[in-house]
Protein backbone atom coordinates (compact mmCIF):
# COMPACT_ATOMS: atom_id res chain seq x y z
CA UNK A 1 15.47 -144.59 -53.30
CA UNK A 2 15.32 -140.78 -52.86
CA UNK A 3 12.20 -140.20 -54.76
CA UNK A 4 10.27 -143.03 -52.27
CA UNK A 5 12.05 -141.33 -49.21
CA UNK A 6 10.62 -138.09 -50.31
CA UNK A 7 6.95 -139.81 -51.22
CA UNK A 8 7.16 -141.16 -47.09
CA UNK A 9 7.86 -137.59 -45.49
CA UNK A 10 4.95 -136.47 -47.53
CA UNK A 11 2.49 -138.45 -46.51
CA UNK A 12 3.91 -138.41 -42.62
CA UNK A 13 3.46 -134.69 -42.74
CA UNK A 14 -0.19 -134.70 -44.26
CA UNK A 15 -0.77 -137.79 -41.59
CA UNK A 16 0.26 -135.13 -38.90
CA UNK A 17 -1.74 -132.69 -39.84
CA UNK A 18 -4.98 -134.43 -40.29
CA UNK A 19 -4.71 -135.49 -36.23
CA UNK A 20 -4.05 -132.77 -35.37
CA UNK A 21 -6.50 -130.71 -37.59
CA UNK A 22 -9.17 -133.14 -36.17
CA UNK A 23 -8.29 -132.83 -32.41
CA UNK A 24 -7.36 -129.25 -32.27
CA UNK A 25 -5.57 -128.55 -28.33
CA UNK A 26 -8.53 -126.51 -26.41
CA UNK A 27 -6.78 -123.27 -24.75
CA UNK A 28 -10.06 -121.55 -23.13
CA UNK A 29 -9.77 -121.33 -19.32
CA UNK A 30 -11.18 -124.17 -17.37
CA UNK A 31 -12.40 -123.51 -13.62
CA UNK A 32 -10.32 -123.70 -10.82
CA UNK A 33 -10.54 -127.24 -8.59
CA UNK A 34 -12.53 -126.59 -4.97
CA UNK A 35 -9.64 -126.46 -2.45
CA UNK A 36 -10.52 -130.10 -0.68
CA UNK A 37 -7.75 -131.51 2.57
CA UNK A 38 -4.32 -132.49 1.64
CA UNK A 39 -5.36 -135.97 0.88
CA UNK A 40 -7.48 -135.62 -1.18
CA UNK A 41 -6.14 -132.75 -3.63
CA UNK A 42 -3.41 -134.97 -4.04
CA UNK A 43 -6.11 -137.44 -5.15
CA UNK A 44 -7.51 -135.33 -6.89
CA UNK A 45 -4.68 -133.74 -8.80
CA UNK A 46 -4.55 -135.98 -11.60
CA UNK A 47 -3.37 -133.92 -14.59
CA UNK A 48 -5.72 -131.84 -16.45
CA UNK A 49 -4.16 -131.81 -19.65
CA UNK A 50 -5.49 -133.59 -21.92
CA UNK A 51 -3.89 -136.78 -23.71
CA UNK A 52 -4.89 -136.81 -27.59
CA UNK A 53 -5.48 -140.75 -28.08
CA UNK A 54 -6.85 -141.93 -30.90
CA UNK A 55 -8.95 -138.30 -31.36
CA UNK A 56 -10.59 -138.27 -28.18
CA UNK A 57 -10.17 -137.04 -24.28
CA UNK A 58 -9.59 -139.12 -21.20
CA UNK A 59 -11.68 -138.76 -18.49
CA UNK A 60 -10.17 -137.90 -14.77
CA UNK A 61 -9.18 -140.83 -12.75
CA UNK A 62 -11.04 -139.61 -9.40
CA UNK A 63 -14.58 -138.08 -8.66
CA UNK A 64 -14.55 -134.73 -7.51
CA UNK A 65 -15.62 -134.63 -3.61
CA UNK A 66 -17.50 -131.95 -1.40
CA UNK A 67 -15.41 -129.83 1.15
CA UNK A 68 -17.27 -131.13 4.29
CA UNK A 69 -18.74 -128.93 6.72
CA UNK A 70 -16.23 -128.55 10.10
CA UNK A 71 -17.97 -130.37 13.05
CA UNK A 72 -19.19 -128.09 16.23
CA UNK A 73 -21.52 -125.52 16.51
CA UNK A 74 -21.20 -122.74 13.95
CA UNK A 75 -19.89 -119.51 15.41
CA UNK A 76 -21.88 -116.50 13.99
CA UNK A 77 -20.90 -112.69 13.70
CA UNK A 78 -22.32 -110.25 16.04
CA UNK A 79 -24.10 -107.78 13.92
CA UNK A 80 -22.11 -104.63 13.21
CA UNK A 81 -23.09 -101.72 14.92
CA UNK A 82 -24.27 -99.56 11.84
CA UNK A 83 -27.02 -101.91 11.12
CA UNK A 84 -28.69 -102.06 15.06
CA UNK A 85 -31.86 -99.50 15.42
CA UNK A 86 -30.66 -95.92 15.69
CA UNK A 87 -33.54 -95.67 18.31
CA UNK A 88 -32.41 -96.63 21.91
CA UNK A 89 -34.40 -98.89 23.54
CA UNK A 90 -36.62 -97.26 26.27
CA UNK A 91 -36.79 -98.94 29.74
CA UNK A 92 -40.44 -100.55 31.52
CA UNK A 93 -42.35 -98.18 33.28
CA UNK A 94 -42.11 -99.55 37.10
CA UNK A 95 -44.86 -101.54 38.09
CA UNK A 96 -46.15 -98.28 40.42
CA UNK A 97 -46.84 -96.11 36.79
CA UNK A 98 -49.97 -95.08 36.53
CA UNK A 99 -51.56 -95.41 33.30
CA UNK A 100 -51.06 -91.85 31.62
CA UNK A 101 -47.35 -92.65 33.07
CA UNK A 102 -46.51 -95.67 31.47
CA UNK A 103 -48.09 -94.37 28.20
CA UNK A 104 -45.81 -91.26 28.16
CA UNK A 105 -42.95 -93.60 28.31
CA UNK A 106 -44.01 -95.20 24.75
CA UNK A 107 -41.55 -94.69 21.99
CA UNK A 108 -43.28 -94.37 18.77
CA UNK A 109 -41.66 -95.73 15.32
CA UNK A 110 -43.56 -94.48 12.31
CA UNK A 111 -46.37 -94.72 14.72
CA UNK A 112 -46.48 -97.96 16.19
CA UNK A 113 -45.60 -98.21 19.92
CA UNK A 114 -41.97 -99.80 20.79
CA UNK A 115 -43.38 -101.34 24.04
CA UNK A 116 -46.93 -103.14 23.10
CA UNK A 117 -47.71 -104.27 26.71
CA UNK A 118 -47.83 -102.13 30.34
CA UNK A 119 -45.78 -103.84 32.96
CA UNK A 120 -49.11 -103.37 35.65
CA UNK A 121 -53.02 -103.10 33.32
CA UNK A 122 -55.29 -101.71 35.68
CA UNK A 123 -58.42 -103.07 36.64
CA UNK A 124 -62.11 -101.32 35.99
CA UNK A 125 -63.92 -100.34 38.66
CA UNK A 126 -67.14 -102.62 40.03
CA UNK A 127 -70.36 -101.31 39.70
CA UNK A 128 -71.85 -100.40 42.97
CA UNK A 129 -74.97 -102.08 43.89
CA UNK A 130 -78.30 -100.73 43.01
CA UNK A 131 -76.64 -98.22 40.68
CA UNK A 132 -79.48 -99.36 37.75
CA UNK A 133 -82.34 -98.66 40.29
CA UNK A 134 -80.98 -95.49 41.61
CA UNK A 135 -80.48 -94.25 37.77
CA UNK A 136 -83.78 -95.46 36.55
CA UNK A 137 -85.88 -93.64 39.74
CA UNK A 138 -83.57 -90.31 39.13
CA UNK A 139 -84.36 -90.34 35.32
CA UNK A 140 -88.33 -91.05 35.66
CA UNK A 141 -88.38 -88.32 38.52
CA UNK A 142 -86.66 -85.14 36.17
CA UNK A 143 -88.02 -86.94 32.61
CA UNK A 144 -91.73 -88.02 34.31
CA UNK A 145 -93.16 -88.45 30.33
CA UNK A 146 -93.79 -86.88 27.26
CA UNK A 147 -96.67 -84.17 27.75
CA UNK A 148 -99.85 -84.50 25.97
CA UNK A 149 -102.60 -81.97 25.60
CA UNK A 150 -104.53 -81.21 29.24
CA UNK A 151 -107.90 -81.31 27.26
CA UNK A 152 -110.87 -78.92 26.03
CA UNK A 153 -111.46 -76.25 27.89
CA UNK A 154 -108.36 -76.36 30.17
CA UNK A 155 -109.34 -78.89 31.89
CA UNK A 156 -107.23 -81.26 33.46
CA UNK A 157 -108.47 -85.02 34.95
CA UNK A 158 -112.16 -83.80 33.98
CA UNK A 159 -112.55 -80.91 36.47
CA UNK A 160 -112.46 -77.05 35.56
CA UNK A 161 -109.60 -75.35 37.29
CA UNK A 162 -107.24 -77.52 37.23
CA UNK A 163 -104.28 -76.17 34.64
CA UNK A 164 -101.47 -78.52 33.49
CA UNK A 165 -100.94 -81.30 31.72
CA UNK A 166 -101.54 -85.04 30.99
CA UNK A 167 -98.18 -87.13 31.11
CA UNK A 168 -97.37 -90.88 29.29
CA UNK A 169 -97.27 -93.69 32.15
CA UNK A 170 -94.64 -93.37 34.64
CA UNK A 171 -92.95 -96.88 35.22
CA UNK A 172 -89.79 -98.16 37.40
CA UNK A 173 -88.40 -101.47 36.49
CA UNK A 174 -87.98 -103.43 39.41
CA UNK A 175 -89.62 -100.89 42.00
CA UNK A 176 -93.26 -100.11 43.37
CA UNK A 177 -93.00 -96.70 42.00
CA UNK A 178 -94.77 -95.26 39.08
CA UNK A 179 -98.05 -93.57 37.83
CA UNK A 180 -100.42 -95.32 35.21
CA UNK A 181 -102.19 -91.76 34.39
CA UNK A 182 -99.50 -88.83 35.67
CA UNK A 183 -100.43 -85.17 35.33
CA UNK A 184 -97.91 -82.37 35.89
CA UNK A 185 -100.04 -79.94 38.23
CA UNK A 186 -99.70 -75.78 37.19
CA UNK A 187 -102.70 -73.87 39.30
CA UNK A 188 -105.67 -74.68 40.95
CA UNK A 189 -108.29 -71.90 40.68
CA UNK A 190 -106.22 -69.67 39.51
CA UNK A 191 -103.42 -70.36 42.66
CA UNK A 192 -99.86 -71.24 40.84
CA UNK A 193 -98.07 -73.80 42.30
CA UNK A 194 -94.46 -72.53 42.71
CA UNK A 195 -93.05 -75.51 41.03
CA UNK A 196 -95.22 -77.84 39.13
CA UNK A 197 -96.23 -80.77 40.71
CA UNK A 198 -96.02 -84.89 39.08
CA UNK A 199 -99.22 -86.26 40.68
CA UNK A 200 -102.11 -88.42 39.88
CA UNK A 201 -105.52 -87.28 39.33
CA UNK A 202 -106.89 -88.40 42.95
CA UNK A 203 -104.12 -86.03 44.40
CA UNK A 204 -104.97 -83.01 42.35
CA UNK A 205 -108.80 -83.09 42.56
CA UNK A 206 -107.85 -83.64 46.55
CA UNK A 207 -105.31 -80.38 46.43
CA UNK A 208 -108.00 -78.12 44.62
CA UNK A 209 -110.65 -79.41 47.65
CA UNK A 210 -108.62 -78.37 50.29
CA UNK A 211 -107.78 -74.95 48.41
CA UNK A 212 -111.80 -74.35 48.08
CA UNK A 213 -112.70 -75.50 51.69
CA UNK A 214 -109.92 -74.52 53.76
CA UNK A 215 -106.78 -72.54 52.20
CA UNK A 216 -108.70 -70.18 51.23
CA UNK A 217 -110.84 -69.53 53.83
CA UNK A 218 -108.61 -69.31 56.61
CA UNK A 219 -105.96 -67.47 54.77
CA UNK A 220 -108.86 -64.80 54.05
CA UNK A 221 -107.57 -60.98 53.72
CA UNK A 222 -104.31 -62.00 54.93
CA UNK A 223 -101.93 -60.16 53.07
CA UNK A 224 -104.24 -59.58 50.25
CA UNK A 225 -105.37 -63.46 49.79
CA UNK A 226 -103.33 -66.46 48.89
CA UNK A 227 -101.62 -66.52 45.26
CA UNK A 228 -99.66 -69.72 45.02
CA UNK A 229 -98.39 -72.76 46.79
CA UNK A 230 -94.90 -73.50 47.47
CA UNK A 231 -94.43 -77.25 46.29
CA UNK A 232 -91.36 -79.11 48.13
CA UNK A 233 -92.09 -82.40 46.72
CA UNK A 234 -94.40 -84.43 44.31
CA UNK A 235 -93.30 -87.49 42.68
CA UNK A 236 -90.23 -89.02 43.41
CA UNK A 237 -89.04 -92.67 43.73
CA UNK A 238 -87.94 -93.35 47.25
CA UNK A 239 -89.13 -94.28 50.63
CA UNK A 240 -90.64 -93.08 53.14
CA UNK A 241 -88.66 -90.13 54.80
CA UNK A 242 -85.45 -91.39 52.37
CA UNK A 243 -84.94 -93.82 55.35
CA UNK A 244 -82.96 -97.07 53.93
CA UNK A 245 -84.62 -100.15 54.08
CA UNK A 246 -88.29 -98.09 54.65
CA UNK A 247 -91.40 -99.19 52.53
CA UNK A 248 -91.54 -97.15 48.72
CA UNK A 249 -93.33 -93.34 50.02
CA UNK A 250 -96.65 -92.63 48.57
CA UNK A 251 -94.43 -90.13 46.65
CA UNK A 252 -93.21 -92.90 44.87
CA UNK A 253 -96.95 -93.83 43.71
CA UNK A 254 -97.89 -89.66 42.74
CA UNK A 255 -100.73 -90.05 45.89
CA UNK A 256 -98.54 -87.21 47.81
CA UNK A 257 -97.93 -83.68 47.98
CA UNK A 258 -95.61 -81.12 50.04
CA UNK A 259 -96.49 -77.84 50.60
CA UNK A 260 -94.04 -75.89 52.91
CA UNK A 261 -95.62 -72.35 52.79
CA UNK A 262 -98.63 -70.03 51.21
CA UNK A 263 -97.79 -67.51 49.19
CA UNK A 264 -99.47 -63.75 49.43
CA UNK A 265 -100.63 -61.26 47.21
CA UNK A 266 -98.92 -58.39 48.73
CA UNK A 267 -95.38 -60.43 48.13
CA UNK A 268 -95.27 -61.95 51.89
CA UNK A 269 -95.99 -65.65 52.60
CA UNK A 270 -96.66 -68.03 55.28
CA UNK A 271 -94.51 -70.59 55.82
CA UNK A 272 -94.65 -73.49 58.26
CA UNK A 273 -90.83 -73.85 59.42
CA UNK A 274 -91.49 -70.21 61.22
CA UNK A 275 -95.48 -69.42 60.94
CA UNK A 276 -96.52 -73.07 62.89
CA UNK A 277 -95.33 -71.41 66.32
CA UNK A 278 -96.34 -68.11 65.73
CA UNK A 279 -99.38 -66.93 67.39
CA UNK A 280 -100.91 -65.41 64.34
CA UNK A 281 -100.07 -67.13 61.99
CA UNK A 282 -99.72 -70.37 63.87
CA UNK A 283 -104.04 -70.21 63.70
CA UNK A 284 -104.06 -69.77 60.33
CA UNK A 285 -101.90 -72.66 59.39
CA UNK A 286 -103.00 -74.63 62.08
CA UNK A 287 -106.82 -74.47 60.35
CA UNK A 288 -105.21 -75.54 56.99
CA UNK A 289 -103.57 -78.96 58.32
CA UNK A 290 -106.91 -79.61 60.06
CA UNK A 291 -108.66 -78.83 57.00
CA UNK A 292 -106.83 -81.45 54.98
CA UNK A 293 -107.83 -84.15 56.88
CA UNK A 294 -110.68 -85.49 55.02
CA UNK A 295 -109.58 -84.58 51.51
CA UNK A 296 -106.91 -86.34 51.87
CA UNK A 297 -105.84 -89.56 54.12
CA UNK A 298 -103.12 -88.66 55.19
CA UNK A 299 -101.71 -85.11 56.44
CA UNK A 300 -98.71 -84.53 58.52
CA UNK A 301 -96.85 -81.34 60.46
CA UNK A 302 -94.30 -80.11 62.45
CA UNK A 303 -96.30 -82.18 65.29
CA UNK A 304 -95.86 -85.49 63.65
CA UNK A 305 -92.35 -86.29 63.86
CA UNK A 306 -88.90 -84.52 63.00
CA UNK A 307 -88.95 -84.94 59.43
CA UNK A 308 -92.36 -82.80 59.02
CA UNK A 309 -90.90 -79.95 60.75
CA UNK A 310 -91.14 -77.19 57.85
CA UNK A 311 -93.64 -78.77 55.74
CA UNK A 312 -97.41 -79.97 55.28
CA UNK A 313 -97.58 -84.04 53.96
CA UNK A 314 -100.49 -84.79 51.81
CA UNK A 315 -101.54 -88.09 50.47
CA UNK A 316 -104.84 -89.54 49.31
CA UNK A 317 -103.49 -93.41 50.99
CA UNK A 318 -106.62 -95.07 52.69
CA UNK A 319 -106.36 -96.47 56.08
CA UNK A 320 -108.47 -99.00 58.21
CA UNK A 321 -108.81 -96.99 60.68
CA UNK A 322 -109.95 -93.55 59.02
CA UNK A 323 -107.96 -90.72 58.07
CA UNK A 324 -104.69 -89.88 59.60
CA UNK A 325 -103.41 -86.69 60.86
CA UNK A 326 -100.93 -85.45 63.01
């Protein structure tokens, strides 16, 4: 009886230890449950130790659930104050700042501009009318052409004595003015104009007759002869006495010449604003304007009109009735 009792605890013990050799007890750390509401944790608290049945685990009795999000809007955390821009935020220019104004008040980060937009943009000024026509003219009457060669000889639009130069075409967009075969006009016989003079051909061979045929000969001895021509005007786009609204001047077409006084040899000169009244030299200029009527078509004095008070006109314009001259 002894001997069987002791064959029984035997095998108990080496039953015992087989389970629990095969189903060792697991001690690692497990996670910790999510915190859920009363209810369910108390659901949810179903033990976690594990019952050794048979060799294996059992599994939990409830499903795990989501902590649901609280209803309401969510309330959010104003930013702490270390993390706002250390640069203070500049105020608009008024709507009254000028433009240099407003752009002084730009803060600059690394180089971009704080403030990308002006509280007032101003507004470009309109073009005033006629601006293009009055720019072209004033161009073409300082920058006539590029100058060419004035021909063998010296001579310029195929008679001797004339000294200066051929120019390209002179055109105005837009406008009666212009030259189709310019020359800028330096001496006639030897006589220097005091400024060079933008003319056509028919104008300088016209000048150079009235030089021959009457400057010349009623200046005489005067003062040691003439020497040069003061030029007031030659070319210029405009009308007629710069009068608005007037027709385009025969300046505009290079058919006209001013001369306002004749120089001397000896240094002295006679001049039309002062010499016309004079009794001396009154004569002598009077001969000259009454010598230019024939060479040219035109010719007008300080007996013409108020605008011809200190200068001769003379243009090579044809007119029905014969040549003009006042």
């Amino acid at each position: 009886m002894k001997a069987w009792a002791g064959t029984m605890a035997a095998c108990v013990a080496v039953l015992c230890a087989a389970t629990v050799a095969a189903d060792p007890v697991d001690s690692s750390p497990r996670p910790a449950l999510r915190p859920g509401p009363p209810a369910v944790a108390a659901a949810q608290a179903p033990t976690v130790a594990r019952v050794v049945v048979a060799g294996s685990a059992q599994a939990p009795r409830a499903a795990l659930r989501p902590v649901l999000r609280p209803s309401g809007p969510v309330a959010t955390e104003p930013a702490p104050a270390q993390a706002q821009s250390a640069v203070p935020a500049q105020p608009a220019p008024p709507p009254s700042a000028t433009l240099p104004d407003a752009l002084a008040g730009l803060v600059f980060n690394g180089g971009v501009a704080s403030q990308f937009a002006l509280a007032q943009s101003p507004r470009p000024a309109l073009r005033p009318d006629g601006l293009e026509q009055r720019v072209a003219a004033a161009t073409t009457a300082t920058r006539p052409g590029r100058t060419q060669p004035s021909g063998s000889g010296g001579q310029l639009c195929g008679v001797p004595g004339l000294v200066g130069e051929r120019l390209e075409p002179i055109t105005v967009r837009g406008s009666a003015c212009g030259i189709a075969e310019p020359v800028r006009l330096r001496a006639v016989d030897g006589i220097a104009m005091s400024t060079p003079a933008t003319v056509n051909c028919n104008t300088a061979r016209a000048l150079q007759t009235w030089v021959q045929r009457s400057v010349v000969p009623s200046v005489g001895r005067t003062g040691g002869g003439v020497s040069s021509l003061r030029v007031v005007a030659s070319y210029a786009c405009r009308t007629r006495n710069n009068q608005p609204g007037a027709r385009v001047s025969e300046h505009g077409r290079g058919n006209a010449i001013d001369i306002a006084g004749i120089g001397l040899a000896d240094g002295s000169e006679l001049t039309v604003l002062t010499g016309w009244r004079d009794r001396r030299q009154g004569q002598i200029l009077r001969a000259m304007h009454s010598g230019a009527c024939g060479p040219f078509g035109t010719v007008l004095g300080p007996n013409a009109d108020r605008f011809h008070q200190d200068h001769f006109h003379l243009d090579v314009a044809t007119h029905r009735s014969g040549t003009y001259c006042r």
